[in-house]
Protein backbone atom coordinates (compact mmCIF):
# COMPACT_ATOMS: atom_id res chain seq x y z
CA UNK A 1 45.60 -40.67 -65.75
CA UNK A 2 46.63 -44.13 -66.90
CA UNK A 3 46.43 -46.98 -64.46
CA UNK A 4 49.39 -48.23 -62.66
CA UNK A 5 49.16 -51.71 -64.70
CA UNK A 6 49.70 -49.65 -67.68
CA UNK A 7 52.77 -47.24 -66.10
CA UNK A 8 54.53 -50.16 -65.09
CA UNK A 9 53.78 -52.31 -67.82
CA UNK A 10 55.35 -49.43 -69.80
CA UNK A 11 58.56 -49.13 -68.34
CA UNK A 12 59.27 -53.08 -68.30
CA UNK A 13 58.50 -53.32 -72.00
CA UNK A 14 60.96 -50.20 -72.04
CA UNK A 15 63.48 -51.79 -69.54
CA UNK A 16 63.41 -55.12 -71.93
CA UNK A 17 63.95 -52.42 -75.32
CA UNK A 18 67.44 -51.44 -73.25
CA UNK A 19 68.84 -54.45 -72.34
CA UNK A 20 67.99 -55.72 -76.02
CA UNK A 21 70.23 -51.86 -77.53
CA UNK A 22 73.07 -52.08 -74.77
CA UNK A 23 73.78 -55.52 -75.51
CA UNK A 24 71.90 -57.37 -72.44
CA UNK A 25 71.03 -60.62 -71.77
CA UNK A 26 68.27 -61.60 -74.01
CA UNK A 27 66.60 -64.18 -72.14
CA UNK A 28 66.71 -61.78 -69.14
CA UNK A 29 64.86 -59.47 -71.72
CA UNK A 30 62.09 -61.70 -72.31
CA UNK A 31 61.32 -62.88 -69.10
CA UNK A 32 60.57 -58.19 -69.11
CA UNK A 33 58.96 -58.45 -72.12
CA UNK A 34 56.05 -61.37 -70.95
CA UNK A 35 56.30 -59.10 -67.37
CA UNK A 36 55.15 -56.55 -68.99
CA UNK A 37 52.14 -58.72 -70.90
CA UNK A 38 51.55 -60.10 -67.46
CA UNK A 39 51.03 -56.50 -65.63
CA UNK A 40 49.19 -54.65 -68.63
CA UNK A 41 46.83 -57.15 -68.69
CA UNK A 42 46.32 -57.53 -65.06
CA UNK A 43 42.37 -57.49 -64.15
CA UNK A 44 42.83 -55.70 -61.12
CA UNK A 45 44.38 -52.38 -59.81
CA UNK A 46 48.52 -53.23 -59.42
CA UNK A 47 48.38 -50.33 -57.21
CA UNK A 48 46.52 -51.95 -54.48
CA UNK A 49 48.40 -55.57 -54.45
CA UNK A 50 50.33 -55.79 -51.65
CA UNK A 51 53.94 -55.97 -52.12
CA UNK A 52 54.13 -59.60 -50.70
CA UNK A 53 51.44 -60.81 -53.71
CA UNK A 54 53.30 -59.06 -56.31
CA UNK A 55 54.74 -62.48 -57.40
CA UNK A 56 51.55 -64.37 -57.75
CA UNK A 57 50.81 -62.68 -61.37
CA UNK A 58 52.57 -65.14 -63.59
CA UNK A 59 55.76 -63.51 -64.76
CA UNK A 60 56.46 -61.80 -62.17
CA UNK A 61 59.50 -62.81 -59.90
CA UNK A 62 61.34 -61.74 -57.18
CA UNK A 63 63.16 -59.23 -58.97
CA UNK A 64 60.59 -57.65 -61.17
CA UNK A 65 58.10 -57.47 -58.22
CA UNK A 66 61.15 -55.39 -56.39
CA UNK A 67 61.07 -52.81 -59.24
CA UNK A 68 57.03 -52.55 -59.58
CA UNK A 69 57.30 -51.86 -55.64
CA UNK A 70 60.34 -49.14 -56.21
CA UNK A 71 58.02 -47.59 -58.84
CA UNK A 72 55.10 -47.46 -56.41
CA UNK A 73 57.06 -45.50 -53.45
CA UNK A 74 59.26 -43.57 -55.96
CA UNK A 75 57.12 -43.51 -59.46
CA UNK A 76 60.19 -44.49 -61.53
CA UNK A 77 62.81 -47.55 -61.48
CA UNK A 78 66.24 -46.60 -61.04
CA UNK A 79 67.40 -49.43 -63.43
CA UNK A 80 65.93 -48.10 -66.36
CA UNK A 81 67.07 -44.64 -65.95
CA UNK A 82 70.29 -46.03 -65.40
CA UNK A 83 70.16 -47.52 -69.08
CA UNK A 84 68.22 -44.75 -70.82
CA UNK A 85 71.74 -43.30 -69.97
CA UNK A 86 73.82 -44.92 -71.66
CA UNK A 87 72.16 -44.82 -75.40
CA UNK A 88 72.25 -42.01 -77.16
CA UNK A 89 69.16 -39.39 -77.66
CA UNK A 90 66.68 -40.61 -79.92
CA UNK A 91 67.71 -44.28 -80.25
CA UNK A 92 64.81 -45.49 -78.56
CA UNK A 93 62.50 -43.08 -80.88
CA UNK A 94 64.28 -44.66 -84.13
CA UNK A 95 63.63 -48.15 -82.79
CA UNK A 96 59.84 -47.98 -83.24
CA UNK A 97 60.33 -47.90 -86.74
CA UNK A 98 59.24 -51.00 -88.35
CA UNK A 99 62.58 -52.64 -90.08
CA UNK A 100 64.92 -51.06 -87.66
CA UNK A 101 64.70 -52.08 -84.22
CA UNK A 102 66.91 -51.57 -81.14
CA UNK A 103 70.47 -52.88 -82.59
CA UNK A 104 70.09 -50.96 -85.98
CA UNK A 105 68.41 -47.65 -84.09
CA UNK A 106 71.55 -47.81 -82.10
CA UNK A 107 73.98 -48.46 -85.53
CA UNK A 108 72.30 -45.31 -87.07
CA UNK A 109 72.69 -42.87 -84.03
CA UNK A 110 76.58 -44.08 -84.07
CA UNK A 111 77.02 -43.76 -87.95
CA UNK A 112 75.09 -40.80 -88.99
CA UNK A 113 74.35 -39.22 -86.16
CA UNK A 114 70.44 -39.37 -86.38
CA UNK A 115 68.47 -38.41 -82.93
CA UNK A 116 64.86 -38.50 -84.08
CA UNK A 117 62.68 -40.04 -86.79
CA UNK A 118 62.79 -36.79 -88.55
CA UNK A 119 66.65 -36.85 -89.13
CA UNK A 120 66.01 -40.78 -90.06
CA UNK A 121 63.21 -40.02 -92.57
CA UNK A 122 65.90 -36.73 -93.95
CA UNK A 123 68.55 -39.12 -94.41
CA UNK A 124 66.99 -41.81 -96.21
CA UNK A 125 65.78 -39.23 -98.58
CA UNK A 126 69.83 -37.70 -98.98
CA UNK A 127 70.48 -41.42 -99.85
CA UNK A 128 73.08 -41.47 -96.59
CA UNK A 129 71.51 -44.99 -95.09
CA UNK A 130 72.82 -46.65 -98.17
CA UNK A 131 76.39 -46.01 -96.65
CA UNK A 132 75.78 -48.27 -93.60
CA UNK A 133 76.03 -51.59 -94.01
CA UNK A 134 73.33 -54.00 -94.31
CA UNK A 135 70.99 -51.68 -95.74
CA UNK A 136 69.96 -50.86 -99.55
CA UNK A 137 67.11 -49.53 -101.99
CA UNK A 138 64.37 -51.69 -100.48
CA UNK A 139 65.48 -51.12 -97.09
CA UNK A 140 64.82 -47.44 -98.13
CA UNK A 141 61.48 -48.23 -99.06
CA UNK A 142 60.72 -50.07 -96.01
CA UNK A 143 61.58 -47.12 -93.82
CA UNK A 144 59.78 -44.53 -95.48
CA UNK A 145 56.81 -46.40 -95.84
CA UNK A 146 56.87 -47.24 -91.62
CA UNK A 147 57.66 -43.52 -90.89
CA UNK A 148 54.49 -42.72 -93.54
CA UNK A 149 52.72 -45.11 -91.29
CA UNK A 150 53.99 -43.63 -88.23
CA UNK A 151 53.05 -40.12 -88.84
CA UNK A 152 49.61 -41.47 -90.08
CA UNK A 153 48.55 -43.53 -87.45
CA UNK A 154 50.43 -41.13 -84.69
CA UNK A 155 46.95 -38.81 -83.77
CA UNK A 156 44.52 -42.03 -83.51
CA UNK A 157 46.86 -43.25 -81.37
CA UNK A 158 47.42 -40.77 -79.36
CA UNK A 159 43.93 -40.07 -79.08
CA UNK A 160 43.12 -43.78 -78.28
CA UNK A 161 46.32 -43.41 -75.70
CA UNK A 162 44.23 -40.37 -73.99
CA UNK A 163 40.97 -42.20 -73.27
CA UNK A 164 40.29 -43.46 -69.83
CA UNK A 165 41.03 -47.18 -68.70
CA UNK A 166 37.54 -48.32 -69.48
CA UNK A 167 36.24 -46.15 -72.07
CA UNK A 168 32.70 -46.42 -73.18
CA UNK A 169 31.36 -47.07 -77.18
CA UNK A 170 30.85 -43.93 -77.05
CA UNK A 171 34.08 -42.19 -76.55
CA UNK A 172 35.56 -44.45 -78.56
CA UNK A 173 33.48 -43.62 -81.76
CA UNK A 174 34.05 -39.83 -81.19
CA UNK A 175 37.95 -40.54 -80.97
CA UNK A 176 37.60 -42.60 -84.08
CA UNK A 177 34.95 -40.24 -85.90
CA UNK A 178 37.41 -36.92 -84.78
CA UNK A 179 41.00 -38.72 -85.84
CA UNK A 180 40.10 -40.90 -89.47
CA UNK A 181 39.13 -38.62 -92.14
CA UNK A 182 35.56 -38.29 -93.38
CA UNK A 183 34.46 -40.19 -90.52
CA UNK A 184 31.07 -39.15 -88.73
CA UNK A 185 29.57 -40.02 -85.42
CA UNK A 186 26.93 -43.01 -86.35
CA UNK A 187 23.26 -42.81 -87.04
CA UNK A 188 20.70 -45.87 -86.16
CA UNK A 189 18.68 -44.43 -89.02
CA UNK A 190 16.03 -47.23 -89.94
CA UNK A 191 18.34 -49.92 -88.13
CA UNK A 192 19.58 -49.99 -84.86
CA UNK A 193 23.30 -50.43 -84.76
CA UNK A 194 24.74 -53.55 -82.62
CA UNK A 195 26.06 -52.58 -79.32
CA UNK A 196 28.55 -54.23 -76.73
CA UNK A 197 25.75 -55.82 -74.95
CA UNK A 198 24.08 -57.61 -77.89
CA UNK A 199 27.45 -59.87 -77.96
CA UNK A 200 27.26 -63.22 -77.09
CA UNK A 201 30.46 -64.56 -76.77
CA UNK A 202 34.04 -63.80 -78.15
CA UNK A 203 35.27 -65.92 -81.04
CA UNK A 204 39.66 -65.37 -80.77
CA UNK A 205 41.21 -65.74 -77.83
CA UNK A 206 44.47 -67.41 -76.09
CA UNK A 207 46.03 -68.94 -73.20
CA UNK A 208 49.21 -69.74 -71.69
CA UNK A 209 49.57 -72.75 -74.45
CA UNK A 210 50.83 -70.15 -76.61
CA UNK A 211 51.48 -66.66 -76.05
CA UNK A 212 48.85 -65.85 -73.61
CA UNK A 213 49.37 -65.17 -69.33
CA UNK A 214 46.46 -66.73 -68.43
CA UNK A 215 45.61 -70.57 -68.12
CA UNK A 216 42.21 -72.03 -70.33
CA UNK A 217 40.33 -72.19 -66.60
CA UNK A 218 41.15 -69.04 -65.88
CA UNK A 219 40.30 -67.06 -69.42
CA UNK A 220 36.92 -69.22 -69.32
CA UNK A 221 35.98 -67.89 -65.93
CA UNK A 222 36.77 -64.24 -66.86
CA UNK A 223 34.51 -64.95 -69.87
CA UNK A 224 31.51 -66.09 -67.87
CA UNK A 225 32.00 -63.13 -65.68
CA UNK A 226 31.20 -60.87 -69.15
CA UNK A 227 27.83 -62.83 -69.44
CA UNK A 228 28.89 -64.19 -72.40
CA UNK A 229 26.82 -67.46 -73.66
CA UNK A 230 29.72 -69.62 -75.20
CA UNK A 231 33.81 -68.55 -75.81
CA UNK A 232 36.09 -69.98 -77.75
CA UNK A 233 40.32 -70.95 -77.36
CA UNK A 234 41.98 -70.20 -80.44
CA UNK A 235 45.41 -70.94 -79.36
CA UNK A 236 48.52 -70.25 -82.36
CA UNK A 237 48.81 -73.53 -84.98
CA UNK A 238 52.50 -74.71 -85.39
CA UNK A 239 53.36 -72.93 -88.57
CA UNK A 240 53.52 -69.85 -85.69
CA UNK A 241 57.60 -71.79 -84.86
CA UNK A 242 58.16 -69.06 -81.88
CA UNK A 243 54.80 -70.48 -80.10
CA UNK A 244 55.88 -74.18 -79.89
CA UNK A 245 52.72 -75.55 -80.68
CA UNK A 246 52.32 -79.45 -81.41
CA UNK A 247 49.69 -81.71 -82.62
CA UNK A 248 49.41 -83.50 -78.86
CA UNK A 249 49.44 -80.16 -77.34
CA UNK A 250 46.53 -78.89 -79.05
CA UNK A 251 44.56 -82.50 -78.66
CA UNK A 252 45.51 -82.12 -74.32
CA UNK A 253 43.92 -78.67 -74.47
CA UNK A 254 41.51 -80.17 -76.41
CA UNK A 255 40.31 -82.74 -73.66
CA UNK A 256 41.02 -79.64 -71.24
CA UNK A 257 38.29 -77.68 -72.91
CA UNK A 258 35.65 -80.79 -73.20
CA UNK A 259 36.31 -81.51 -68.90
CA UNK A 260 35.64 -78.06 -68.48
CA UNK A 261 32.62 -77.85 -70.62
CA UNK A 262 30.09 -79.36 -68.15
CA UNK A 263 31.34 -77.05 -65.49
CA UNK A 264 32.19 -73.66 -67.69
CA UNK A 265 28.73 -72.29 -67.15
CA UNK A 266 28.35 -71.50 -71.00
CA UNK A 267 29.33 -73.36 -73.72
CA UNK A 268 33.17 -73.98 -75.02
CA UNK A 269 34.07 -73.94 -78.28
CA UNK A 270 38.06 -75.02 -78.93
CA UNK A 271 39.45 -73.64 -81.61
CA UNK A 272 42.64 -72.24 -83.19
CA UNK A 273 44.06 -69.53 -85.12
CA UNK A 274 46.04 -70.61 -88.09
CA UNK A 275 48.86 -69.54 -89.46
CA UNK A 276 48.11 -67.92 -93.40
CA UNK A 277 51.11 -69.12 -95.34
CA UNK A 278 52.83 -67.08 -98.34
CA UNK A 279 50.78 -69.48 -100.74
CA UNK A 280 47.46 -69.17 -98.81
CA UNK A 281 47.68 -72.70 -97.06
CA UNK A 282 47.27 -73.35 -93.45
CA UNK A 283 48.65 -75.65 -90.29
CA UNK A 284 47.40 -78.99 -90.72
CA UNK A 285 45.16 -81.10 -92.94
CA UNK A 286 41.87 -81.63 -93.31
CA UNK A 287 41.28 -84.29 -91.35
CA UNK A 288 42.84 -82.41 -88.32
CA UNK A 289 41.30 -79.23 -89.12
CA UNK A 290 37.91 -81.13 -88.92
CA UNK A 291 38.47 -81.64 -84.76
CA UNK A 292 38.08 -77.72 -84.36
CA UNK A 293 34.84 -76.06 -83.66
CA UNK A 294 35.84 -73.28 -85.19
CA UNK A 295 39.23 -71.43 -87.14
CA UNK A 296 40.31 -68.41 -87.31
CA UNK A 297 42.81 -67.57 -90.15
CA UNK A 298 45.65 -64.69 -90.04
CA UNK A 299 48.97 -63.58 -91.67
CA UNK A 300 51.65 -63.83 -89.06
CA UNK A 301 54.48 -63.36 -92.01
CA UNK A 302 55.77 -62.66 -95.09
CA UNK A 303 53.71 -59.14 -94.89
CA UNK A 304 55.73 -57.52 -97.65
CA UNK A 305 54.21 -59.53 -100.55
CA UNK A 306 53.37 -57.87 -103.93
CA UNK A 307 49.18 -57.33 -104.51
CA UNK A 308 48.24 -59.66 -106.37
CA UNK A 309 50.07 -62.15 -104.35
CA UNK A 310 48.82 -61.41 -101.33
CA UNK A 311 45.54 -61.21 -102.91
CA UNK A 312 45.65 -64.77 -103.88
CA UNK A 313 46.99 -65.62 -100.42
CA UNK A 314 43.95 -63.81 -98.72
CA UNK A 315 41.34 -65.63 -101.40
CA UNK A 316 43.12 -69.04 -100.76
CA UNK A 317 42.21 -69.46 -97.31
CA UNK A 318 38.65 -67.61 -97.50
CA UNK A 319 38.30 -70.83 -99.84
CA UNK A 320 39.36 -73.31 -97.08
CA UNK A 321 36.03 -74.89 -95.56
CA UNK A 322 37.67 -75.02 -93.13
CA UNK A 323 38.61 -70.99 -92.06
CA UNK A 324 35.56 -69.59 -90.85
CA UNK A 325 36.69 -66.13 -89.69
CA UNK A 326 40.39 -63.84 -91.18
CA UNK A 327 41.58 -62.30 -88.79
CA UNK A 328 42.95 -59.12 -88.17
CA UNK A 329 42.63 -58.77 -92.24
CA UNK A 330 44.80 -55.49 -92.73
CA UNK A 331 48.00 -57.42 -89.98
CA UNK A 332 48.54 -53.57 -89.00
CA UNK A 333 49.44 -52.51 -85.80
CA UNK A 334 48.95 -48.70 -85.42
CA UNK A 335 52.26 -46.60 -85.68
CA UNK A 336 54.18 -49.83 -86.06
CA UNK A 337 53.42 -51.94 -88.82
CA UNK A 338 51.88 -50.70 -92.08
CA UNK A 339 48.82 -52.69 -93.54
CA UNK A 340 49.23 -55.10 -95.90
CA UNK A 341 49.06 -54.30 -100.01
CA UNK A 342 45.96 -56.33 -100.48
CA UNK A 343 42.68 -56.09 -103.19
CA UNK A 344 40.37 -55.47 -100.08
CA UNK A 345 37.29 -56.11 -103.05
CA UNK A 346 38.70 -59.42 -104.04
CA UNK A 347 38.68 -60.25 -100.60
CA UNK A 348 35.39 -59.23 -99.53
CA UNK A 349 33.72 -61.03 -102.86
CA UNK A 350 35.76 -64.48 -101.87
CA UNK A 351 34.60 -63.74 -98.15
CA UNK A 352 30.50 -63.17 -99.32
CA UNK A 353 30.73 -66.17 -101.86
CA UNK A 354 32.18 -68.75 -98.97
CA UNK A 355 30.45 -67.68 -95.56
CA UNK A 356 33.85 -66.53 -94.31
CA UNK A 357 33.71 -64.07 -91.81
CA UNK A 358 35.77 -60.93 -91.37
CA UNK A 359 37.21 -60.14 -88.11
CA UNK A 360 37.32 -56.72 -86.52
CA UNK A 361 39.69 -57.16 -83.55
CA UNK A 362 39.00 -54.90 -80.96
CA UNK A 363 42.69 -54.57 -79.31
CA UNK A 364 42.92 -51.04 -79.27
CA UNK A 365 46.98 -51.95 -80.88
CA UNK A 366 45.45 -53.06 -83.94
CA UNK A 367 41.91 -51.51 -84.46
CA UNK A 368 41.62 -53.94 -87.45
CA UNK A 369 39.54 -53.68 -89.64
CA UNK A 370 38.95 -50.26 -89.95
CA UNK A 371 35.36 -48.33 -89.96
CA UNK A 372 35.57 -47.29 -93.83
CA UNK A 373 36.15 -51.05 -94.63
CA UNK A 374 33.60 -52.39 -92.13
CA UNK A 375 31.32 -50.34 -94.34
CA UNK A 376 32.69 -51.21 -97.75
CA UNK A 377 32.96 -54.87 -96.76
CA UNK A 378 29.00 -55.00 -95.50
CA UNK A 379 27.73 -53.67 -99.09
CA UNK A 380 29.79 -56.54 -100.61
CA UNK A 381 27.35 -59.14 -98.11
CA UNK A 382 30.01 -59.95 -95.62
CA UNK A 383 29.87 -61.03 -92.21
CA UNK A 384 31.90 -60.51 -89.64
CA UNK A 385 32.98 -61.48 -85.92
CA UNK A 386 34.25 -58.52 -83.08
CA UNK A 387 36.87 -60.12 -81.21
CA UNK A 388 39.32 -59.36 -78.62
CA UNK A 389 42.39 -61.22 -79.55
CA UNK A 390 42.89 -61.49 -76.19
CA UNK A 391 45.84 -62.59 -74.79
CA UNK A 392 45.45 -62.22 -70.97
CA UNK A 393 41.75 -61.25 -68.66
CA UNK A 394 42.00 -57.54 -69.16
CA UNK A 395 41.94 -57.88 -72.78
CA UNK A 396 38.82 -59.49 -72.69
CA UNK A 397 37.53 -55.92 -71.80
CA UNK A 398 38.57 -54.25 -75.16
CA UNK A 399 35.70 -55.06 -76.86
CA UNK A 400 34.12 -52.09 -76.67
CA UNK A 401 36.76 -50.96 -79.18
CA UNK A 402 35.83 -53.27 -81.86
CA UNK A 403 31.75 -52.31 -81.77
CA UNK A 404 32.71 -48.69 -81.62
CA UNK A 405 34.22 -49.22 -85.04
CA UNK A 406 31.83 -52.01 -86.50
CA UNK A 407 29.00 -49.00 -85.24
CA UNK A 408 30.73 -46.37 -87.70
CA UNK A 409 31.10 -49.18 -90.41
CA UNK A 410 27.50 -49.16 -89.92
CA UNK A 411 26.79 -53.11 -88.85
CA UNK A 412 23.74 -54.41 -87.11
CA UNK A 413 23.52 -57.44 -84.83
CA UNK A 414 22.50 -59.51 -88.01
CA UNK A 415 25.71 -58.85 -89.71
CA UNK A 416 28.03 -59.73 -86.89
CA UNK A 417 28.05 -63.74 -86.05
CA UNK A 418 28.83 -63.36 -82.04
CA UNK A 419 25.73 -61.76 -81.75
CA UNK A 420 23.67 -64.74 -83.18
CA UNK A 421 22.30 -67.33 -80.82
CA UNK A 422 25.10 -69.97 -80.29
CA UNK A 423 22.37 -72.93 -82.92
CA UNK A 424 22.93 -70.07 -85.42
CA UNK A 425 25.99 -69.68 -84.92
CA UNK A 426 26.85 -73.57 -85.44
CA UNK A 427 24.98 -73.59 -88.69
CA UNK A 428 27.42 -70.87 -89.66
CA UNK A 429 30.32 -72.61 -88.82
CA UNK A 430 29.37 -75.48 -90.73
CA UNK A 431 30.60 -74.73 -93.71
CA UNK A 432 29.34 -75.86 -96.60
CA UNK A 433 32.07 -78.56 -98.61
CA UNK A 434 34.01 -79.04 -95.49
CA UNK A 435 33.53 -83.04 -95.41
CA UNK A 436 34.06 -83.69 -99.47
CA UNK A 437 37.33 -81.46 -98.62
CA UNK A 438 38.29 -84.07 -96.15
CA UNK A 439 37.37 -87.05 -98.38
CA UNK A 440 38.87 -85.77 -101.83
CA UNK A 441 42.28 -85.39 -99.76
């Protein structure tokens, strides 16, 4: 039975969904929406808080902490039943598909009378969504490709849903191996495949400088608590607008990160995680870029770009010196946002010609890269990094996630860099070029 962080969690993000429909106030909506971050990844039980230290977890207030409290006595919140009333059936449904979301799900229901994806995938197919305004042949397209991706993804994640809390490598693989065809369980064979304990730190992670719940001090003690020998902060760039991120910003948690250092108990590496532009380029210059310990590289946009354009995007930025690890290469997030159309090849042959690692992000949302392209990426010479992504302490626990799919891809410690000794590690990081970059700018 899920936790109560995750119940609760649940029906904020849901109670933020209905005030966004029914016309609420939006900021009222987000202050739900980072609730609902805040509780899910809560380290603790929220169960056994008392009611009085309910509004200590950051995001919580007054009146949020009064409906996690109703749902403990009751195990539901009034106010979101309340609203769930007042939309029609199947609204919410319709609003997980990628390219509709809560004002168009509720324009559909009205207009052609659709209750379920089913009738929404049945009347993009009669052509009746071209009759409602605002949406045309590619917004066709769009649809059917998210309810493909919907119906695809929906047994992995419901399988992934089903697991306990704090589900072991193991479990996880069998989920995996059972739900993505011609998957098996792995086999050490003549190498011994890298497990959760061979890692020595976790590469992308964020704070509450960007879209994060937790403060730097806080994520860095979590991360000594995992045993972990050095962590890095890879807060958004500024290209990310929505995250408000500014040159001084980023140089004050820079000077954050070095007064911690002597006192973090392993060692700190500041980073960031740039923002992949439609043209391959990322947030800053050089001579910026060359302050960072490390970067991590991802598309936050434009996801709807032809092949060969996102191709060229994805090989740009594996031929920055100074991106050392993509991340989250496909951009999917399971049953709500399709990969990206990209020449996975071209990518891993730009990635094994420039030392550019390949992330497998471990959020169990994303599960990103894949097994079969672990696999396919590791006979191309590529190495890689399993990350959390995390964006508050319990996240930092979904690691197990990424190893049970680097273990099907078939990866030892050698081929994943946060399992290397942090002098090795450096060396990596170092790439090769990165100061005549700076000087022929």
């Amino acid at each position: 039975m899920a936790r109560t962080n995750d119940d609760v969690a649940a029906l904020l993000r849901e109670y933020a969904e209905l005030l966004s429909i029914t016309g609420g106030d939006q900021f009222r909506a987000r202050n739900y929406e980072k609730a609902a971050k805040a509780v899910g990844g809560y380290p603790g039980d929220l169960g056994a808080v008392p009611d009085a230290a309910l509004t200590k977890i950051d995001g919580v207030g007054a009146s949020i902490a009064g409906k996690i409290i109703e749902f403990r006595r009751t195990g539901t919140i009034a106010a979101v039943d309340e609203l769930r009333a007042k939309i029609p059936p199947g609204v919410q449904e319709i609003a997980t598909v990628p390219g509709i979301g809560p004002k168009r799900a509720l324009q559909l229901s009205r207009e052609l009378g659709v209750a379920s994806i089913a009738d929404l995938d049945a009347a993009v197919r009669a052509g009746r969504l071209r009759r409602v305004s605002g949406f045309g042949a590619k917004s066709e397209e769009r649809i059917l490709r998210s309810i493909g991706v919907i119906t695809r993804d929906r047994p992995l994640r419901a399988a992934l849903a089903a697991l306990p809390s704090d589900p072991s490598v193991e479990q996880i693989e069998a989920v995996l191996a059972a739900t993505i065809p011609g998957l098996r369980q792995p086999s050490d064979g003549n190498h011994r495949l890298v497990q959760t304990k061979d890692l020595r730190g976790d590469l992308h992670t964020h704070t509450n400088l960007t879209d994060g719940i937790a403060s730097l001090a806080d994520m860095v003690a979590a991360a000594r608590q995992h045993g972990y020998a050095y962590y890095a902060v890879t807060d958004h760039a500024p290209d990310l607008v929505m995250q408000q991120m500014t040159d001084e910003k980023m140089l004050a948690q820079r000077a954050e990160a070095a007064a911690l250092a002597d006192r973090a108990g392993l060692a700190l590496l500041h980073g960031t995680e740039l923002n992949i532009g439609p043209d391959g380029s990322v947030d800053w210059d050089a001579g910026f870029l060359a302050g960072f310990d490390l970067c991590v590289a991802s598309v936050h946009s434009s996801f709807d770009q032809d092949r060969q354009t996102m191709t060229e995007r994805f090989v740009t930025a594996a031929e920055n010196p100074y991106v050392n690890i993509i991340g989250h290469p496909l951009t999917r997030k399971l049953g709500r946002r399709p990969p990206v159309d990209v020449d996975l090849d071209a990518l891993y042959e730009a990635c094994a010609a420039t030392g550019t690692a390949l992330e497998i992000n471990a959020s169990p949302a994303r599960m990103d890269l894949p097994p079969q392209d672990i696999a396919a990426a590791k006979e191309r010479g590529v190495k890689f990094s399993i990350d959390s992504d995390a964006h508050s302490l319990g996240d930092l626990d979904n690691i197990p996630y990424g190893v049970a799919s680097a273990r099907l891809g078939g990866l030892t410690d050698d081929d994943v860099i946060n399992t290397w000794p942090l002098k090795r590690l450096t060396e990596f990081l170092r790439r090769p070029g990165a100061l005549e970059y700076v000087t022929s700018e």
